[in-house]
Structure formats: C-alpha cells, structure tokens
C-alpha atoms as a PDB file:
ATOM      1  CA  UNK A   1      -2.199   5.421 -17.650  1.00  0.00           C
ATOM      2  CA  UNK A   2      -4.395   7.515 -15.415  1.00  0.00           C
ATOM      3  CA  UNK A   3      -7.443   5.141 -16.980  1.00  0.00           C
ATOM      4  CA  UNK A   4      -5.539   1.830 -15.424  1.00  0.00           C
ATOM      5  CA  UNK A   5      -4.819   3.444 -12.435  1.00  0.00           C
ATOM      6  CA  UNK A   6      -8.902   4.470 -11.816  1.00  0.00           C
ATOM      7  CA  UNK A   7      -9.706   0.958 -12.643  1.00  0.00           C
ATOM      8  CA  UNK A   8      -7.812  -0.547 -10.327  1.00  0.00           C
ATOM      9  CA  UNK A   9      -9.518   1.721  -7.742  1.00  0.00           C
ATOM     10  CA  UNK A  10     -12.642   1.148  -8.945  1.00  0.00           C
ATOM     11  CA  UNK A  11     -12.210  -2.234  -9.005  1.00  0.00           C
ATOM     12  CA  UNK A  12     -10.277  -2.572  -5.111  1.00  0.00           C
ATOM     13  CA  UNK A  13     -13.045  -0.435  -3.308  1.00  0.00           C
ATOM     14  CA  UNK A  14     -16.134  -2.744  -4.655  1.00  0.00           C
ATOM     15  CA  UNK A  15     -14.116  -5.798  -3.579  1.00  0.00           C
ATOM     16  CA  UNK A  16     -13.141  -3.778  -0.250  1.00  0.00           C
ATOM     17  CA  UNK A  17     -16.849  -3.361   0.133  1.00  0.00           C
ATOM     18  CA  UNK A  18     -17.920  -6.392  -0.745  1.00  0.00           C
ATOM     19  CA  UNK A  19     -16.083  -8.820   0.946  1.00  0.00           C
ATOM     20  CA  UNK A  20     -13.896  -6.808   3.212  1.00  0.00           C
ATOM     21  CA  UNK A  21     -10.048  -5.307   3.401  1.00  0.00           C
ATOM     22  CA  UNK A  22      -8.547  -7.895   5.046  1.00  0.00           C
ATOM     23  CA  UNK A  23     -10.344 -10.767   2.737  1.00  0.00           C
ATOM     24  CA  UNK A  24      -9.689  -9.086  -0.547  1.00  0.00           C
ATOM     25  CA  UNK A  25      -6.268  -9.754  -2.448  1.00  0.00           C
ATOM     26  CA  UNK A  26      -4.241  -7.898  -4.690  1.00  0.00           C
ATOM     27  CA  UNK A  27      -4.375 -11.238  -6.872  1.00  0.00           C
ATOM     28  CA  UNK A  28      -8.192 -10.637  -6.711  1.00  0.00           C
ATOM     29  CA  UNK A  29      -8.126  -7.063  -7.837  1.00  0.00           C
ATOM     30  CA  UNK A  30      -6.009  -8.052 -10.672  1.00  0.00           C
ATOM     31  CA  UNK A  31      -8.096 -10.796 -11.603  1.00  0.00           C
ATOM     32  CA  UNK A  32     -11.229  -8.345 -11.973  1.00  0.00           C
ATOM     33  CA  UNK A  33      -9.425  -5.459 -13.717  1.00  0.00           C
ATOM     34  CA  UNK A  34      -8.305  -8.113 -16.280  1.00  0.00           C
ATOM     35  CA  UNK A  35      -4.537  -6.404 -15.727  1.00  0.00           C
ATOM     36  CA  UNK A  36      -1.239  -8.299 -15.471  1.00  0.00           C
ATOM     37  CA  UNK A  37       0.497  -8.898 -12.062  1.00  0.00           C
ATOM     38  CA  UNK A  38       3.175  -5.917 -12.727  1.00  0.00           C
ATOM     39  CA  UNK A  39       0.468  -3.654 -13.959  1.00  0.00           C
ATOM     40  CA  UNK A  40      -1.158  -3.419 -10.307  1.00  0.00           C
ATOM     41  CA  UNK A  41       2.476  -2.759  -8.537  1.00  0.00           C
ATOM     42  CA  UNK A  42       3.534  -0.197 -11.142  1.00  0.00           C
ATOM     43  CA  UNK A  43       0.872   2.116 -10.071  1.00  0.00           C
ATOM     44  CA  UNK A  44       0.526   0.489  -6.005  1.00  0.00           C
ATOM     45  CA  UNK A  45       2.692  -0.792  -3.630  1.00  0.00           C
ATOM     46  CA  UNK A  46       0.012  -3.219  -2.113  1.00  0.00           C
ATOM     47  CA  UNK A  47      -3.004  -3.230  -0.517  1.00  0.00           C
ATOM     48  CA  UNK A  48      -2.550  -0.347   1.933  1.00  0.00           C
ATOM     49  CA  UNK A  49      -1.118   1.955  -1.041  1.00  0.00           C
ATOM     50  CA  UNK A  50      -4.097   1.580  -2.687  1.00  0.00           C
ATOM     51  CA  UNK A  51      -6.240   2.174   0.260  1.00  0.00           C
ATOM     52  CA  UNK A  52      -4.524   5.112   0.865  1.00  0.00           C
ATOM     53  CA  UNK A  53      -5.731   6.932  -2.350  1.00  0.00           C
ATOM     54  CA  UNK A  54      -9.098   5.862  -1.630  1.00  0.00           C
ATOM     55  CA  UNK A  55      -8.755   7.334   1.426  1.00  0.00           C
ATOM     56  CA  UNK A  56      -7.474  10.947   0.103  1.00  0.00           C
ATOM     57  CA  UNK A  57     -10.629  10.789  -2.416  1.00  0.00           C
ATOM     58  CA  UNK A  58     -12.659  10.243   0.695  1.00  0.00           C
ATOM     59  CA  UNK A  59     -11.569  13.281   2.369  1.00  0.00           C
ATOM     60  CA  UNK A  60     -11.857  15.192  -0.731  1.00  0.00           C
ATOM     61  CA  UNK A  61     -15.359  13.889  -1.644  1.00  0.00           C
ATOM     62  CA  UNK A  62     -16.295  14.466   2.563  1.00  0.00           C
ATOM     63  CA  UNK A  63     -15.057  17.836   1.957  1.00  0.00           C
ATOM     64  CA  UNK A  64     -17.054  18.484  -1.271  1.00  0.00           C
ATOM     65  CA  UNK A  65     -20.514  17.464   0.405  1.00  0.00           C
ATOM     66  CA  UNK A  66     -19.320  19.817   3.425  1.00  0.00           C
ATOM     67  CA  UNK A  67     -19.018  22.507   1.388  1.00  0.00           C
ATOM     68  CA  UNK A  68     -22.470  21.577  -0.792  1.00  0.00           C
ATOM     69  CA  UNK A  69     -24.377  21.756   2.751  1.00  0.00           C
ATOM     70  CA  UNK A  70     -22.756  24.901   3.600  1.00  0.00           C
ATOM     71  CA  UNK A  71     -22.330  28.697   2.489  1.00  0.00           C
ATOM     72  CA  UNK A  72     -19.118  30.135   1.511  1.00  0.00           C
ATOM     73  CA  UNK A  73     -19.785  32.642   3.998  1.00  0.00           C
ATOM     74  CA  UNK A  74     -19.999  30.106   6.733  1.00  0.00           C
ATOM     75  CA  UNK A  75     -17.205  30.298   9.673  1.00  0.00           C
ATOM     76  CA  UNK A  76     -14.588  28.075   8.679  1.00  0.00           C
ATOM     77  CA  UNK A  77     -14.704  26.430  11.860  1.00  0.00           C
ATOM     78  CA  UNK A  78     -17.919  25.218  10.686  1.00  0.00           C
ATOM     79  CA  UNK A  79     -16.681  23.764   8.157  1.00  0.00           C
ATOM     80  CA  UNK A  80     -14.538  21.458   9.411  1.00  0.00           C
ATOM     81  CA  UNK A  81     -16.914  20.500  12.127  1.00  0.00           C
ATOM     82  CA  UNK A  82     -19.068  19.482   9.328  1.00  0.00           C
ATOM     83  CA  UNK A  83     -16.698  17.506   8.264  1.00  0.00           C
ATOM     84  CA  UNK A  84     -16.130  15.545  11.034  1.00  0.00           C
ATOM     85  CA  UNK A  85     -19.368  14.682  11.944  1.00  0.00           C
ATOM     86  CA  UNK A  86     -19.734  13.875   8.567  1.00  0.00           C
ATOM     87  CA  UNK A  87     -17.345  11.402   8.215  1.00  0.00           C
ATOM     88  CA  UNK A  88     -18.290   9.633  11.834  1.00  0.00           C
ATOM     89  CA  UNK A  89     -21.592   9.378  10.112  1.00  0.00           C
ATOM     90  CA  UNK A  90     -20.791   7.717   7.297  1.00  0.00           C
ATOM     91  CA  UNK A  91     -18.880   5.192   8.930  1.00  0.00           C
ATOM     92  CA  UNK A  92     -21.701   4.547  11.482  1.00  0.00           C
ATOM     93  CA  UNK A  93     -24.362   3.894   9.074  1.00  0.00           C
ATOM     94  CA  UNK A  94     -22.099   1.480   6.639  1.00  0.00           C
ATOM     95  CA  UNK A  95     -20.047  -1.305   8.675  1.00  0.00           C
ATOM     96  CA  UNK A  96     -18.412  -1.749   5.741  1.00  0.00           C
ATOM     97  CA  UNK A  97     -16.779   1.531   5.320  1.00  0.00           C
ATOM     98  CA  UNK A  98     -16.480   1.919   9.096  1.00  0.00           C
ATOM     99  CA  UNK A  99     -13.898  -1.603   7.908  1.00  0.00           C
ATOM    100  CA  UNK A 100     -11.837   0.554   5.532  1.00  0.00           C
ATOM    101  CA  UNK A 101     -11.481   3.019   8.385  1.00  0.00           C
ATOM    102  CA  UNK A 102     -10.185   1.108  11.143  1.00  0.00           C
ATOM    103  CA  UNK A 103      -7.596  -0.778   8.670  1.00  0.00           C
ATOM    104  CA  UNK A 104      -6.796   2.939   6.899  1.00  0.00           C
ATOM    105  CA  UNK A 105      -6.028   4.278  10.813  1.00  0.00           C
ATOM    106  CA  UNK A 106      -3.977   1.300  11.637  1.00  0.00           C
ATOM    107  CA  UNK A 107      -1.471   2.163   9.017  1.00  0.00           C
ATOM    108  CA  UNK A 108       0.747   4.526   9.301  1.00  0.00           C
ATOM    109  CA  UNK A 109       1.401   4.785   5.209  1.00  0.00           C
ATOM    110  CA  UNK A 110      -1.966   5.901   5.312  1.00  0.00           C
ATOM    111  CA  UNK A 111      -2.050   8.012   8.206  1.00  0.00           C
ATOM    112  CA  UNK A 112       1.175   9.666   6.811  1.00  0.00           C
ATOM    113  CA  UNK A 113      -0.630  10.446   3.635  1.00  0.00           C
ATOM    114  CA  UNK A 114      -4.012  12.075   5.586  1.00  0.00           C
ATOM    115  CA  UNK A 115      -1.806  14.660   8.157  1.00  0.00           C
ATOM    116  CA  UNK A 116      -0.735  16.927   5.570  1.00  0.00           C
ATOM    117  CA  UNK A 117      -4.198  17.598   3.873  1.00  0.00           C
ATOM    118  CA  UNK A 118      -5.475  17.371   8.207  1.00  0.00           C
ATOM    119  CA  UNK A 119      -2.967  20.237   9.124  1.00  0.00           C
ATOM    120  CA  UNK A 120      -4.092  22.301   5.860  1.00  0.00           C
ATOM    121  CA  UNK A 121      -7.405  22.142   6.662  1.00  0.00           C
ATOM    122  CA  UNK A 122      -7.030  23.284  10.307  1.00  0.00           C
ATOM    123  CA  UNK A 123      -4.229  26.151  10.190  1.00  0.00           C
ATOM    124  CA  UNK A 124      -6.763  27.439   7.658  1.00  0.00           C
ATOM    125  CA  UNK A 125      -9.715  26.958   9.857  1.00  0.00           C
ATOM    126  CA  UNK A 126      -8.394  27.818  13.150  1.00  0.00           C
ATOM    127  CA  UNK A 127      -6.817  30.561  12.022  1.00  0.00           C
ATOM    128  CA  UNK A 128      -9.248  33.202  13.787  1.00  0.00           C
ATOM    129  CA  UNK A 129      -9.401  31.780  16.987  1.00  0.00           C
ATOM    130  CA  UNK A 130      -5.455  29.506  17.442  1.00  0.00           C
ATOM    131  CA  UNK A 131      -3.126  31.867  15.419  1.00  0.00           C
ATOM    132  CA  UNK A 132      -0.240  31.929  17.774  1.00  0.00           C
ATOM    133  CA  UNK A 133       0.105  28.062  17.011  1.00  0.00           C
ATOM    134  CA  UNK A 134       2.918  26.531  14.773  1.00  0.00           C
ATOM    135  CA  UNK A 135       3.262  24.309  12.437  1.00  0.00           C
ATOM    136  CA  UNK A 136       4.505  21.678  14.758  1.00  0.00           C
ATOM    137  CA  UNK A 137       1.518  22.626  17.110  1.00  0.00           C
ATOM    138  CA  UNK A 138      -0.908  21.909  13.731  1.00  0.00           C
ATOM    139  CA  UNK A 139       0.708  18.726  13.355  1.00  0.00           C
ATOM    140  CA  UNK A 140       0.128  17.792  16.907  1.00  0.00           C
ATOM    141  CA  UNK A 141      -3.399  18.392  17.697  1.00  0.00           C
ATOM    142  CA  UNK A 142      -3.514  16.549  13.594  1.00  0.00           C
ATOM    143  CA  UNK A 143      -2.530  13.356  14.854  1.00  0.00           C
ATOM    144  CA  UNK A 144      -4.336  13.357  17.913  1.00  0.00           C
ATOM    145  CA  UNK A 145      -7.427  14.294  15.620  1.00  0.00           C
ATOM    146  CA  UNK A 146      -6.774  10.832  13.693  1.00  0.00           C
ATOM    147  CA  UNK A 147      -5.711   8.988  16.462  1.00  0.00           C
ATOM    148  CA  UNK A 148      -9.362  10.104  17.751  1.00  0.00           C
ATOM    149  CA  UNK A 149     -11.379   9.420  15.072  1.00  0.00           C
ATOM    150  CA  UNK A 150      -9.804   5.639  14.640  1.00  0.00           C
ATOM    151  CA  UNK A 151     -10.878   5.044  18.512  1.00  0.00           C
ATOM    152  CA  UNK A 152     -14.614   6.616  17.996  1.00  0.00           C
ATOM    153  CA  UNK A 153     -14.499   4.906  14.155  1.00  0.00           C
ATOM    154  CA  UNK A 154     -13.774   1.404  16.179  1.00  0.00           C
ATOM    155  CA  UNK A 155     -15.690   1.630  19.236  1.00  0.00           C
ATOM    156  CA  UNK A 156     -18.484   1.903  16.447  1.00  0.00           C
ATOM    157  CA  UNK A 157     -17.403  -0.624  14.618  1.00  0.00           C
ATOM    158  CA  UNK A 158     -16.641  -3.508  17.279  1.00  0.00           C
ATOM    159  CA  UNK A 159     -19.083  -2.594  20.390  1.00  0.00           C
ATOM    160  CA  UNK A 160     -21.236  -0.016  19.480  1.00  0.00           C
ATOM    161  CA  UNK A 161     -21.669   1.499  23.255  1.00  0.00           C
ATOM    162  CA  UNK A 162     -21.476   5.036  22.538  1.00  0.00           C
ATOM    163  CA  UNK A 163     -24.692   6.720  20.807  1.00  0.00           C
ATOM    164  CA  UNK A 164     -23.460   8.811  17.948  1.00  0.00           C
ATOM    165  CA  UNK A 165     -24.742  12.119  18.682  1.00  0.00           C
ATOM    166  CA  UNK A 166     -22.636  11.522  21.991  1.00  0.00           C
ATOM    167  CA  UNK A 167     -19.675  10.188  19.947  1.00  0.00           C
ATOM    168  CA  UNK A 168     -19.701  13.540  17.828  1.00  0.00           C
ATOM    169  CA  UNK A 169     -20.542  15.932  20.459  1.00  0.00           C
ATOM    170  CA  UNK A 170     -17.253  14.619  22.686  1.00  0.00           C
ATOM    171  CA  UNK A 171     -15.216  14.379  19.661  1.00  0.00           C
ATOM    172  CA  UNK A 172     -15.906  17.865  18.398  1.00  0.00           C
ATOM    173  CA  UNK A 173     -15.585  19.377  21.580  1.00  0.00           C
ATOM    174  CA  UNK A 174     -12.141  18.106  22.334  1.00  0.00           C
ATOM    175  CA  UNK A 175     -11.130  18.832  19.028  1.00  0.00           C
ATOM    176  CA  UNK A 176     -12.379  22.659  19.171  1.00  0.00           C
ATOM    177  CA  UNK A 177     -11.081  23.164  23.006  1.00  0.00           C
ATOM    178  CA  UNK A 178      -7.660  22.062  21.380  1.00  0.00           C
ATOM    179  CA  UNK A 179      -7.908  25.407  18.959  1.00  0.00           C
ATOM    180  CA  UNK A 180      -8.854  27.572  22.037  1.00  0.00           C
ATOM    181  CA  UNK A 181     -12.868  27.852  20.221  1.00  0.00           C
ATOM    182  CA  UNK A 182     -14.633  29.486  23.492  1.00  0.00           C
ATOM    183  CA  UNK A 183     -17.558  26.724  25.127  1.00  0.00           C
ATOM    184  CA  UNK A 184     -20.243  28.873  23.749  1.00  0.00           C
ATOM    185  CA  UNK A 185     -19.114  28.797  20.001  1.00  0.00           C
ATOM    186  CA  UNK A 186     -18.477  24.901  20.522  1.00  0.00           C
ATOM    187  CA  UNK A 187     -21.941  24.182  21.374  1.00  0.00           C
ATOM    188  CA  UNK A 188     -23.199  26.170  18.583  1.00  0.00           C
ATOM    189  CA  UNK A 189     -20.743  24.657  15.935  1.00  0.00           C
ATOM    190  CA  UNK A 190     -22.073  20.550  17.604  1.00  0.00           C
ATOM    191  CA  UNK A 191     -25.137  21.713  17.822  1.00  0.00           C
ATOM    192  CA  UNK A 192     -25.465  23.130  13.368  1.00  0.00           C
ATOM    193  CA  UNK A 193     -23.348  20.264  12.674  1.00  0.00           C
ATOM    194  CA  UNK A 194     -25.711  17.066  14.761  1.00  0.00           C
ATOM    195  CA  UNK A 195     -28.797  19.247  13.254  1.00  0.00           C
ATOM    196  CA  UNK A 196     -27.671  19.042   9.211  1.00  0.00           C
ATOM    197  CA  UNK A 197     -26.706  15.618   9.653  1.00  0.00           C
ATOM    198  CA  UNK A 198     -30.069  14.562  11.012  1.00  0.00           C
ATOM    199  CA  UNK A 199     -31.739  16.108   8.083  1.00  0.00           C
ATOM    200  CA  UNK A 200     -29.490  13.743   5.591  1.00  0.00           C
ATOM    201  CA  UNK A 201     -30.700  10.875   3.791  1.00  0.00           C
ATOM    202  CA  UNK A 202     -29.162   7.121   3.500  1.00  0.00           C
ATOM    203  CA  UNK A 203     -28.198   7.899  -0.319  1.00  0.00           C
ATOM    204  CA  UNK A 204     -26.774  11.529   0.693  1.00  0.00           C
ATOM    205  CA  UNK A 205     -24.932   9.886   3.271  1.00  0.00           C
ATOM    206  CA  UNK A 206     -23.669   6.994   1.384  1.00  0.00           C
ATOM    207  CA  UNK A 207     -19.950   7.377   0.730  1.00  0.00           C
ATOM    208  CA  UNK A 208     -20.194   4.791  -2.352  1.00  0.00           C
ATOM    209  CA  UNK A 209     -23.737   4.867  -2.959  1.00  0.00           C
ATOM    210  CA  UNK A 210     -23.095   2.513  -6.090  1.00  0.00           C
ATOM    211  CA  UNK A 211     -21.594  -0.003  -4.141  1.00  0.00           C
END
C-alpha cells in the first residue's frame, strides 16, 4: 500500500513540474500511475492533499541538505536560517517549484499541515535566545513565518523586483528580531547563510533534480 501511495507521488510531482499545479488533473495522475479512479482518493483527498505530502517531504529533504552543509555543533539558530534561505533559493532558481509554492501557501490544508513541523523547529531553535515564549507565541510568529515566505515566494514568482540576497536578508532578519536574536548575531547568521548558498551548485540546489 505504501508502494501505491509513492507512485502516485511520484507520478503527481513530475506532472506538477511539468505542466504545472493548476493544469495537472487528478484524472491525469491516475492515467499515468495506471491506478483506478478510487485507488487515487483512498490514499488523497485531491489535488491539494497530495500536494501537501509533497510539501512535508520538501521540508524534510530542505532540512536534510541543511543539516549536510552544517555541523552538529552549529547554533541551532543557524540552522534554521539555513533553511530558509535555502528554500527561497530553490524556489528562485526553478519557476516551476516556486508554482508548487505559491499554490501550497494559498491553501490552508497545506498550511495546516506545515505549522506543526514550523513551531517544532523553532521552540527548538529559539530556545537559547526566546525561552519565555509559549506555545501560542510559537504558533504566532509560525504563521507569520509562512505567511512571509508565500509573499517573498510570489513576488519572485510574478514580478521579480526584489534581488534575492535582499529578499533573504529582510526575511531572515524579521524572522530572527521576532525570537529577540540581538542585530549583531542576525547579521552573522544572513551573512553564513547568503555565503553557503552562493557556493551551491544548480544540481545541489535542485529540489527534484530528476525532474
């Protein structure tokens, strides 16, 4: 079962990629995984459901690389700046992906889904410098983190006015001010984060290289 459920993934972010969320059909994706109609909607709702598992993967696979460009010993901090910037530059160097974003941030199934793993990663992060905030506070400055990233993601996307190394140096820095990180630890965290990322290839960058 966990076989049918990986094809249809498979099969939904090529045609995602290829011709686009919004263009692709759930009659399409069954068509190519050779499935029957109630084989798709016993694993997905629709479209969005499955998006929102490639999503989670995303952020798993973002995190992954993160950690692969980093120490363990690294500030955690670090980390998750990495992570960000990471993800902004994925989407800025693939208009295709930068697609699956905006439609992924639009929904709220989706969005839903990407808070819990959002708050995880920043009560754990923070920790050092924010830990007088709650969990409520955590899932605050969470959603204004997505709600962020899908404005940056689309201004990238649609007009493109915004040079990147801008886009992740305002982004981080809001997002760090938020967890009380002091200006000059800030800089330093943009700063390591702009300077890994410029030392990245195309296929290191690629989110689905294969694609």
């Amino acid at each position: 079962m966990k076989d049918v459920m990986e094809k249809i993934i498979k099969i939904a972010v090529s045609l995602f990629v290829k011709n686009g969320f919004k263009a692709t059909t759930t009659r399409q994706i069954i068509s190519e995984a050779n499935i029957r109609n109630g084989t798709l909607y016993h694993y997905f709702k629709n479209k969005d459901d499955i998006l929102k598992y490639i999503l989670v993967d995303a952020f798993d696979e973002i995190t992954k690389r993160a950690e692969q460009l980093l120490s363990e010993e690294e500030n955690l901090v670090m980390h998750f700046s990495l992570r960000i910037a990471l993800t902004l530059k994925i989407v800025d160097k693939d208009p295709r992906i930068a697609d699956l974003y905006t439609e992924a941030y639009r929904s709220w199934l989706i969005m839903e889904r990407l808070l819990p793993i959002l708050i995880e990663q920043s009560e754990k992060s923070f920790q050092e410098y924010s830990p007088q905030l709650t969990k409520e506070e955590h899932y605050i400055r969470s959603l204004a983190i997505l709600g962020c990233m899908y404005g940056f993601i689309a201004e990238g996307h649609y007009n493109k006015h915004i040079n990147f190394e801008k886009k992740v140096s305002v982004l981080l820095d809001m997002i760090l001010s938020s967890f009380s990180v002091e200006k000059k630890a800030r800089e330093s965290f943009i700063e390591r984060s702009l300077f890994i990322l410029s030392g990245m290839n195309d296929n290191e960058i690629a989110l689905f290289p294969d694609k």
